[in-house]
C-alpha atoms as a PDB file:
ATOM      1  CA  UNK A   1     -13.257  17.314   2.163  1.00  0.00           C
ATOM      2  CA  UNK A   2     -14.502  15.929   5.555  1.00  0.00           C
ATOM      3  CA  UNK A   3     -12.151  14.457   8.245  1.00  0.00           C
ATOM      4  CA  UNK A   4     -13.377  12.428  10.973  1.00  0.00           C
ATOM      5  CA  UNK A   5     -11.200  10.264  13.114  1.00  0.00           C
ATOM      6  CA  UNK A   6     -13.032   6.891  14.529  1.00  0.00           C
ATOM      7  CA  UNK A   7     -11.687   3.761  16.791  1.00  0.00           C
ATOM      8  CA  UNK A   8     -12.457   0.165  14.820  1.00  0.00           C
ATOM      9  CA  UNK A   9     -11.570  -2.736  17.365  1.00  0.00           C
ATOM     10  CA  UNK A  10      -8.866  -1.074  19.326  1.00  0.00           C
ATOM     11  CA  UNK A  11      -7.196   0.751  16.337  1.00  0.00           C
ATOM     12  CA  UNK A  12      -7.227   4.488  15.564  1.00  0.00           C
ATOM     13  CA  UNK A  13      -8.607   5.228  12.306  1.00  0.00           C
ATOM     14  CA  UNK A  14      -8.398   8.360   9.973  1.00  0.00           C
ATOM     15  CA  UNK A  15     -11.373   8.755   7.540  1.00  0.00           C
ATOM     16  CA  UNK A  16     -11.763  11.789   4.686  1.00  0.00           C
ATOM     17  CA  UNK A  17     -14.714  11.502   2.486  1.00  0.00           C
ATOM     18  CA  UNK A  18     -14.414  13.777  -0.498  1.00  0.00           C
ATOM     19  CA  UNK A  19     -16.907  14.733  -2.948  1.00  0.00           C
ATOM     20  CA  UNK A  20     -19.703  11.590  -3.467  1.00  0.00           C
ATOM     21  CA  UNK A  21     -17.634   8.337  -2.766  1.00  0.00           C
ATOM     22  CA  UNK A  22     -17.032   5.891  -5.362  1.00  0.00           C
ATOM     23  CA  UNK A  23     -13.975   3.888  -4.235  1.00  0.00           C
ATOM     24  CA  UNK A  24     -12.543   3.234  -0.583  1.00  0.00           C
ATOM     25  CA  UNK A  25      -8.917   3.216  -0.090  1.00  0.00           C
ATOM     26  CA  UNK A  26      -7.422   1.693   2.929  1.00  0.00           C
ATOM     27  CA  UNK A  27      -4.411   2.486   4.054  1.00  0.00           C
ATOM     28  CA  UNK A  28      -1.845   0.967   7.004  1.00  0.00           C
ATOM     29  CA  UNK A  29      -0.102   4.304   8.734  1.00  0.00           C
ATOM     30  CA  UNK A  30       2.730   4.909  11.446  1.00  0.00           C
ATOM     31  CA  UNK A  31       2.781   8.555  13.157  1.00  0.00           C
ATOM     32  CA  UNK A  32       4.814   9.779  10.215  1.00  0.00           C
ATOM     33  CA  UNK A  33       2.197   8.631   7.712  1.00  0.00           C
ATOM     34  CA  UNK A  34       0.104  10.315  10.267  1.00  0.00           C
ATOM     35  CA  UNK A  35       1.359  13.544  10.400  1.00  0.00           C
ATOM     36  CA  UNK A  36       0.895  14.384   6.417  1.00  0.00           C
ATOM     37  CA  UNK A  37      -2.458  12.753   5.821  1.00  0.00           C
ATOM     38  CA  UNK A  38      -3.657  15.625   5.546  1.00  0.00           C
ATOM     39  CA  UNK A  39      -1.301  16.590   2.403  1.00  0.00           C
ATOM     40  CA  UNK A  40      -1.628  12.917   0.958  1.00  0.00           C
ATOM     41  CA  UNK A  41      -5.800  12.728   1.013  1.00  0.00           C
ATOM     42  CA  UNK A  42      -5.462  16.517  -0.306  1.00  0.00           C
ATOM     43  CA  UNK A  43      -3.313  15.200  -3.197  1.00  0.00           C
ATOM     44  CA  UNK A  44      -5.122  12.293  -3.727  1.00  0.00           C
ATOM     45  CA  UNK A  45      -8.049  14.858  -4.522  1.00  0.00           C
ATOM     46  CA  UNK A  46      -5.872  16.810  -7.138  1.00  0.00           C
ATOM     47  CA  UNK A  47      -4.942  14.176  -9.309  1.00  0.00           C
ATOM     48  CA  UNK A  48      -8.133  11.898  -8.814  1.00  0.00           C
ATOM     49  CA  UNK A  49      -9.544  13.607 -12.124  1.00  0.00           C
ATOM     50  CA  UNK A  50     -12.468  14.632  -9.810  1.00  0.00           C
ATOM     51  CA  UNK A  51     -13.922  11.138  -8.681  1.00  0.00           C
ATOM     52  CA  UNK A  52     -14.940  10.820  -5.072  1.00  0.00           C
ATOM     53  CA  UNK A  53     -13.446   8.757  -2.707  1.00  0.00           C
ATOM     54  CA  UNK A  54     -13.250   7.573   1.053  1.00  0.00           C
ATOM     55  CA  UNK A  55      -9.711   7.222   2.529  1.00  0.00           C
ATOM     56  CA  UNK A  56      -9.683   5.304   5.833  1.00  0.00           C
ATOM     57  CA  UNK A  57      -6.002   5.193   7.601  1.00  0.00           C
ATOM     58  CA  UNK A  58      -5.508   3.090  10.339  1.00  0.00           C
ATOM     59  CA  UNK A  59      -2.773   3.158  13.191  1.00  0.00           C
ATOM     60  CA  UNK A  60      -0.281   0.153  12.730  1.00  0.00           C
ATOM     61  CA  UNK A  61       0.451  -0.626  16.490  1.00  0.00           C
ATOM     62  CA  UNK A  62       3.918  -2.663  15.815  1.00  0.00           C
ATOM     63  CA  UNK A  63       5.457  -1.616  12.505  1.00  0.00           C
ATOM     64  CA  UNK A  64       7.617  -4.191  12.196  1.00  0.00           C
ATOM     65  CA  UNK A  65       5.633  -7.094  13.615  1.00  0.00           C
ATOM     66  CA  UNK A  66       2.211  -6.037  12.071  1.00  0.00           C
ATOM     67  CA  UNK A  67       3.279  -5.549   8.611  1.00  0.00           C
ATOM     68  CA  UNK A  68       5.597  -8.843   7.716  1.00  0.00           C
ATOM     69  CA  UNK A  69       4.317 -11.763   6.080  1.00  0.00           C
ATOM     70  CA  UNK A  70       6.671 -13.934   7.679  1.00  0.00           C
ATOM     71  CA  UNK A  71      10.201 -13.066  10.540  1.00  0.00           C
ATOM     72  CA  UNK A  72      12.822 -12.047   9.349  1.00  0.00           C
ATOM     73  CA  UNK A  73      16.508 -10.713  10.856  1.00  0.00           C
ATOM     74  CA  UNK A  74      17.204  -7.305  11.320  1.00  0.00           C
ATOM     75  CA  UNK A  75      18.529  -5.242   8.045  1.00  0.00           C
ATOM     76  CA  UNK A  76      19.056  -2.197   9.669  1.00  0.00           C
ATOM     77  CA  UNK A  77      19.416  -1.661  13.541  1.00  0.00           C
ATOM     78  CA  UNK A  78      18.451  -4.238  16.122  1.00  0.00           C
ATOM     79  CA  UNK A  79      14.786  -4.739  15.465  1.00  0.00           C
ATOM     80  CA  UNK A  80      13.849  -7.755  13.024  1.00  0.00           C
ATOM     81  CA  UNK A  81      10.436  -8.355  11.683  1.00  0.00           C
ATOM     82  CA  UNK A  82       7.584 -10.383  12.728  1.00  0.00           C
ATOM     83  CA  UNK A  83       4.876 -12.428  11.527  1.00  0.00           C
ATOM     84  CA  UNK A  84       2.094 -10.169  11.966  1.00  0.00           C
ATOM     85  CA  UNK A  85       0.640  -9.632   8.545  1.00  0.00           C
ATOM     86  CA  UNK A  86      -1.897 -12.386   8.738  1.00  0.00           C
ATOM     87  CA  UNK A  87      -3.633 -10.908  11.336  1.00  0.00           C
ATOM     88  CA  UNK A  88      -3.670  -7.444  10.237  1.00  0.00           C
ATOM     89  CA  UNK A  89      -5.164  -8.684   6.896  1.00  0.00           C
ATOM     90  CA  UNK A  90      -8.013 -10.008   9.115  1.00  0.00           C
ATOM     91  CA  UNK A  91      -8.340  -7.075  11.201  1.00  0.00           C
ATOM     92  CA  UNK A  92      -9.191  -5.031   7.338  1.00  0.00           C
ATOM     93  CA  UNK A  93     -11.208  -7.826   6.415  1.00  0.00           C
ATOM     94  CA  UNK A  94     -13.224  -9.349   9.608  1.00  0.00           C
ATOM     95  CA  UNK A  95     -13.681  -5.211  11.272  1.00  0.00           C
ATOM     96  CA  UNK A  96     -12.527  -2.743   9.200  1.00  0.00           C
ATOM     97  CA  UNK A  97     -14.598  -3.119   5.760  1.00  0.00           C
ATOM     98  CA  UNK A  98     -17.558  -3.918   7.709  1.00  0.00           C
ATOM     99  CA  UNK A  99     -17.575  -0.787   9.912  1.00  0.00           C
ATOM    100  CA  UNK A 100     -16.791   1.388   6.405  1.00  0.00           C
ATOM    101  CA  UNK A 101     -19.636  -0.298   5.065  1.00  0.00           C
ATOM    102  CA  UNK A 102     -17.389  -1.466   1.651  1.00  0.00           C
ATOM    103  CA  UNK A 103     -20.673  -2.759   0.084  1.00  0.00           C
ATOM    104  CA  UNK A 104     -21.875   0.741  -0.798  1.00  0.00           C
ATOM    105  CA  UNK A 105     -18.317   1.170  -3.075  1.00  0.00           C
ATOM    106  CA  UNK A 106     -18.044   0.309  -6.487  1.00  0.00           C
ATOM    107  CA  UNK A 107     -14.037  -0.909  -5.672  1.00  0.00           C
ATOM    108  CA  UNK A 108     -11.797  -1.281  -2.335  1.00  0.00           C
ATOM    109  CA  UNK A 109      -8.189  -0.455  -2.974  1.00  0.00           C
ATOM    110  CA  UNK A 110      -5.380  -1.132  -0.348  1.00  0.00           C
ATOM    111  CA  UNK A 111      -2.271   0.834  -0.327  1.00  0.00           C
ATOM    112  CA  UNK A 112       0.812   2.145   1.807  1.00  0.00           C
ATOM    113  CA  UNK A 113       4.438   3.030   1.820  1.00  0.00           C
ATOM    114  CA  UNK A 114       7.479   1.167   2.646  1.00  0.00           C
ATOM    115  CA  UNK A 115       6.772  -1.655   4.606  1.00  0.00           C
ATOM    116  CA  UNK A 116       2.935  -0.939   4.257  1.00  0.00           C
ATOM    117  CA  UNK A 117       3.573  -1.029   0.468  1.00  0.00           C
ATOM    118  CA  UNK A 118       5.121  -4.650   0.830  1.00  0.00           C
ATOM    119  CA  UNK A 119       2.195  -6.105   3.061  1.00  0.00           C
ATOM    120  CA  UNK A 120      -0.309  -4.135   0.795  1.00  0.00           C
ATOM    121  CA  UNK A 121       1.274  -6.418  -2.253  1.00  0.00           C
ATOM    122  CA  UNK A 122       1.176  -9.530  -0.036  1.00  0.00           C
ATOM    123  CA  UNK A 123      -2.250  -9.275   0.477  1.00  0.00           C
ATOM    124  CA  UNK A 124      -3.107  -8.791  -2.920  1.00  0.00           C
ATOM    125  CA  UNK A 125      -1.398 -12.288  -3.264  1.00  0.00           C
ATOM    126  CA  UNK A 126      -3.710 -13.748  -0.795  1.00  0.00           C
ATOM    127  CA  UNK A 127      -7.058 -12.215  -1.386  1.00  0.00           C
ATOM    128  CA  UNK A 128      -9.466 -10.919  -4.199  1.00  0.00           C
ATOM    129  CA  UNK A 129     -10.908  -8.602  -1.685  1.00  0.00           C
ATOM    130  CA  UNK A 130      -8.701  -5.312  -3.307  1.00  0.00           C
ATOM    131  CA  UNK A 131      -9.843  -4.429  -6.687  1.00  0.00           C
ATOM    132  CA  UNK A 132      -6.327  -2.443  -6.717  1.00  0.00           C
ATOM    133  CA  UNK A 133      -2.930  -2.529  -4.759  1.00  0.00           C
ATOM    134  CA  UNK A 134      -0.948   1.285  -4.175  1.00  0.00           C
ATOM    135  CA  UNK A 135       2.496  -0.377  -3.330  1.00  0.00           C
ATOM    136  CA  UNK A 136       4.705   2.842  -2.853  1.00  0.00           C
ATOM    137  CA  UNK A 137       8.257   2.636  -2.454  1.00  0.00           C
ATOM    138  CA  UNK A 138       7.557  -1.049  -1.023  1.00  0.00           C
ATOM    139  CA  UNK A 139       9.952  -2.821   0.633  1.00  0.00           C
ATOM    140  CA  UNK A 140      10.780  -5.814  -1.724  1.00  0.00           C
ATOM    141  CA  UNK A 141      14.352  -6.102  -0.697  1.00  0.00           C
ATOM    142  CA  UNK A 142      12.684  -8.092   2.432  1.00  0.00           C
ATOM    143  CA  UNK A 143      13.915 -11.113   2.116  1.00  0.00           C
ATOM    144  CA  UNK A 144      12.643 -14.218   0.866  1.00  0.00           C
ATOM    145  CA  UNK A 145       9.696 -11.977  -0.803  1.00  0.00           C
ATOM    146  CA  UNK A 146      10.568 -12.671  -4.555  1.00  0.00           C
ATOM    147  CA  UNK A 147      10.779 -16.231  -4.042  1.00  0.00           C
ATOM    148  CA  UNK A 148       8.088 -17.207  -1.788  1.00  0.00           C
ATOM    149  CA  UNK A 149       5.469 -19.910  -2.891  1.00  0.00           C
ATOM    150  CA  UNK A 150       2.015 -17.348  -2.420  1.00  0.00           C
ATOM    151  CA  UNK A 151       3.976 -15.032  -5.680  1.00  0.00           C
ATOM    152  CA  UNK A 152       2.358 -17.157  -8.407  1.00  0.00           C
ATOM    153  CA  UNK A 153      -0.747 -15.190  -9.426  1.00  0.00           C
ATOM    154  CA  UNK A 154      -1.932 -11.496  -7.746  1.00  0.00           C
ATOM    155  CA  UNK A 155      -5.456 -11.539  -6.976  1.00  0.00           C
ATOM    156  CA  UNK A 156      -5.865  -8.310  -7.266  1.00  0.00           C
ATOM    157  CA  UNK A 157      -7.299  -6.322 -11.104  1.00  0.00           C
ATOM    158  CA  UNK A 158      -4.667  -3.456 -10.887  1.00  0.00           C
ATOM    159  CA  UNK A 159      -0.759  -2.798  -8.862  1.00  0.00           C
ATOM    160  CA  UNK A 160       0.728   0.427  -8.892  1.00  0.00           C
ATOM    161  CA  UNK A 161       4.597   0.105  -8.321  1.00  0.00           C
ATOM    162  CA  UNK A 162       7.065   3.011  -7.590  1.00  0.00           C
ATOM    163  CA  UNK A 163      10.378   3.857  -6.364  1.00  0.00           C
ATOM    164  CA  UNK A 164      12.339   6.702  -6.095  1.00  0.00           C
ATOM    165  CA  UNK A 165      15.645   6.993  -7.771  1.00  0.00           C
ATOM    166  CA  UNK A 166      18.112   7.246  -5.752  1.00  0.00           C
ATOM    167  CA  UNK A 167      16.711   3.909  -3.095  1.00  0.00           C
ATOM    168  CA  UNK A 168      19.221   1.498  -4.379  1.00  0.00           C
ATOM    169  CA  UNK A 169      22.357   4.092  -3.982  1.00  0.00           C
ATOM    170  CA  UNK A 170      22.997   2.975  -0.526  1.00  0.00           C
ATOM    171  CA  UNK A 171      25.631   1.291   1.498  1.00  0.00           C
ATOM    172  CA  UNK A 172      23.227  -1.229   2.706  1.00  0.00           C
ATOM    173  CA  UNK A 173      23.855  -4.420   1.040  1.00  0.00           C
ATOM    174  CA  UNK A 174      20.176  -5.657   1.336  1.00  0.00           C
ATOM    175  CA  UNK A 175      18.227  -2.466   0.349  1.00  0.00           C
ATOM    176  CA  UNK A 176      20.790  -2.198  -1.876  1.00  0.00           C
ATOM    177  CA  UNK A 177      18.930  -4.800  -3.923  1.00  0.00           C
ATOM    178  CA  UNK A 178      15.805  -2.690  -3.948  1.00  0.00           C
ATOM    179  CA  UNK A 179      16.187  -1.891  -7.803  1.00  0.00           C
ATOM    180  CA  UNK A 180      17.018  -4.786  -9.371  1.00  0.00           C
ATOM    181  CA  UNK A 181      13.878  -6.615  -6.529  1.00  0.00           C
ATOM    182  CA  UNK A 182      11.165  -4.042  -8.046  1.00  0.00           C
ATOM    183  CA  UNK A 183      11.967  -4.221 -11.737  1.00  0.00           C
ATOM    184  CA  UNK A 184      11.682  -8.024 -10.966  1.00  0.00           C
ATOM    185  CA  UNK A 185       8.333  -7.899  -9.285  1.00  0.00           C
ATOM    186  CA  UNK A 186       7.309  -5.159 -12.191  1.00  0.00           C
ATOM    187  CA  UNK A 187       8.264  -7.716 -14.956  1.00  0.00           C
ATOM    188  CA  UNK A 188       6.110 -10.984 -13.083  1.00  0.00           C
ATOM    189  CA  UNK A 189       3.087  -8.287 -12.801  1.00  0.00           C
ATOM    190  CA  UNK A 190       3.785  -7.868 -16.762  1.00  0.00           C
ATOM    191  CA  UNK A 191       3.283 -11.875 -16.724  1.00  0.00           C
ATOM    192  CA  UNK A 192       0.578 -11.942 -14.440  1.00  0.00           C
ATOM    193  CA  UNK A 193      -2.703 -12.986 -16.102  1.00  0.00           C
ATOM    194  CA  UNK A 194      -4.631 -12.593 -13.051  1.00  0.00           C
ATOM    195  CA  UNK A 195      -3.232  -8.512 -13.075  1.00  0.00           C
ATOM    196  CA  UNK A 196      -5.374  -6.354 -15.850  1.00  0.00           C
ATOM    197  CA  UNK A 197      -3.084  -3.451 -15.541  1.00  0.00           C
ATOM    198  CA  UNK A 198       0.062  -2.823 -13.409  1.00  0.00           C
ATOM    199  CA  UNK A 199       2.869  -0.045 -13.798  1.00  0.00           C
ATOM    200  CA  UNK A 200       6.069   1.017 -12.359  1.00  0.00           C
ATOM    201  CA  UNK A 201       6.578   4.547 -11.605  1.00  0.00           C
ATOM    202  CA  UNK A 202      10.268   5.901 -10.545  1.00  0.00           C
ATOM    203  CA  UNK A 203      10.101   9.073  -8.649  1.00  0.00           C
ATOM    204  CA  UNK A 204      12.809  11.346  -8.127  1.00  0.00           C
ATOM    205  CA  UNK A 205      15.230  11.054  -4.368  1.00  0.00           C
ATOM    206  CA  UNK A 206      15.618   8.740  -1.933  1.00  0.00           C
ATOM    207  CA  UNK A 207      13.154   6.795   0.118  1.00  0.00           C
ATOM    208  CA  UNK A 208      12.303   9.371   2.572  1.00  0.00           C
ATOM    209  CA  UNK A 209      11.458  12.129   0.080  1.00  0.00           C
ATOM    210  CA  UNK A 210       6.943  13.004  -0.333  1.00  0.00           C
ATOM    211  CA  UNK A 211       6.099   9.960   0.861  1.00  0.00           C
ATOM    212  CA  UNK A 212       2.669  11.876   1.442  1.00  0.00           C
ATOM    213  CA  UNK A 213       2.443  12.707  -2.503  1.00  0.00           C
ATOM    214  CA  UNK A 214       4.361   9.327  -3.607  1.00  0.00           C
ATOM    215  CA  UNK A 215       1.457   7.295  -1.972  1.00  0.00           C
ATOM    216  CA  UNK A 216      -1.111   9.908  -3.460  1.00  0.00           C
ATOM    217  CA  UNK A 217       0.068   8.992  -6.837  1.00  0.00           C
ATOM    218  CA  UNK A 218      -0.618   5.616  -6.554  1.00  0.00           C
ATOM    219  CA  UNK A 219      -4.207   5.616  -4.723  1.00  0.00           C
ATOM    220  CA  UNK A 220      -4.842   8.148  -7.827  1.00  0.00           C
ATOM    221  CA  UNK A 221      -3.574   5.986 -10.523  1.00  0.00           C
ATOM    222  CA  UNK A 222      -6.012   3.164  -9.539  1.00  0.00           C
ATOM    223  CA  UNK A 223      -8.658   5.524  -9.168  1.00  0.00           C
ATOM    224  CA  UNK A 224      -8.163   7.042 -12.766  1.00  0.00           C
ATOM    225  CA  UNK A 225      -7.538   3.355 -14.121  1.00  0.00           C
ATOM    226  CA  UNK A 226     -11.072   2.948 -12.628  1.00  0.00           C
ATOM    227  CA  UNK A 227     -12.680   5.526 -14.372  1.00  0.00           C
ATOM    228  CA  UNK A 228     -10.863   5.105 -17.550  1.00  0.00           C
ATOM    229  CA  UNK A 229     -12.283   1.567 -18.443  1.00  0.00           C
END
């Protein structure tokens, strides 16, 4: 597998070709994400089924800001959430995809954990751009997010959904609502005649536990879908 590391418009970016790419995954990171891309884009390989791919990470400079679709008050700690999701979505769209050259693969997926996970749904709400969404562990307890106007109809062919076991066992009263807020969004995906395939995978622990091999899973269940039909 090569590893190169590139700066698109400002942003840090973390590429690893492996084998002959078919598919490019994009993915939003923090410097946790960071630190085990290395493990994820290695797992990704394992349980790909031997397709190649091109994963591109890029360095989210305000977690909280450049990930939300719209503000929001603080659910844990001091620090709310911003607005910032529109513009990331542009910065993929308008410099990212271009410099990765996304013409040359046969399907762009978008995918990230947490908070990446719920702006990597939201923009599979708002674009046809993603052939597939990897929402891992996504935050869906953020609120207003089930009932917002933009949840009628994903744009994207394929969602990958998980969630570890143990998320909604905490004292927290809004992520408390994380497993009831997933099996929801799971069921409208079942609905969902603009989604060709969706499917929600529980993983064992709490939220913090392989996030590197969690988010693996679901770049490599798109990728397999792929192949498969």
């Amino acid at each position: 597998m090569n590893k190169r590391e590139a700066d698109v418009c400002g942003r840090k970016c973390y590429v690893y070709e492996c084998g002959s790419p078919d598919v490019l995954l994009i993915q939003p990171v923090d410097d946790h994400d960071i630190s085990v891309l290395d493990s994820e884009a290695a797992h990704i390989e394992e349980l790909a089924g031997g397709k190649g791919f091109t994963l591109a990470a890029f360095k989210v400079n305000d977690w909280n800001t450049d990930l939300s679709p719209w503000e929001a008050p603080p659910v844990f700690g001091d620090e709310g959430f911003g607005s910032g999701a529109e513009d990331t979505l542009a910065y993929i769209t308008d410099a990212l995809l271009p410099q990765l050259d996304e013409d040359k693969y046969t399907e762009v997926y978008l995918g990230g954990y947490s908070l990446a996970g719920l702006f990597s749904l939201w923009a599979g709400y708002q674009t046809d751009v993603f052939d597939g969404i990897a929402a891992c562990s996504p935050s869906v307890w953020f609120p207003g997010w089930l009932d917002h106007d933009g949840m009628r109809s994903v744009r994207a062919k394929r969602v990958y959904l998980s969630l570890g076991d143990k998320e909604e066992k905490t004292r927290n009263p809004v992520m408390r609502t994380v497993g009831d807020c997933i099996r929801k969004q799971a069921e409208m995906l079942d609905n969902d005649e603009g989604c060709k395939a969706s499917i929600l995978e529980m993983n064992p622990g709490n939220h913090f536990r392989e996030p590197d091999l969690r988010t693996a899973k679901g770049f490599a269940w798109l990728i397999r879908e792929q192949k498969r039909r």
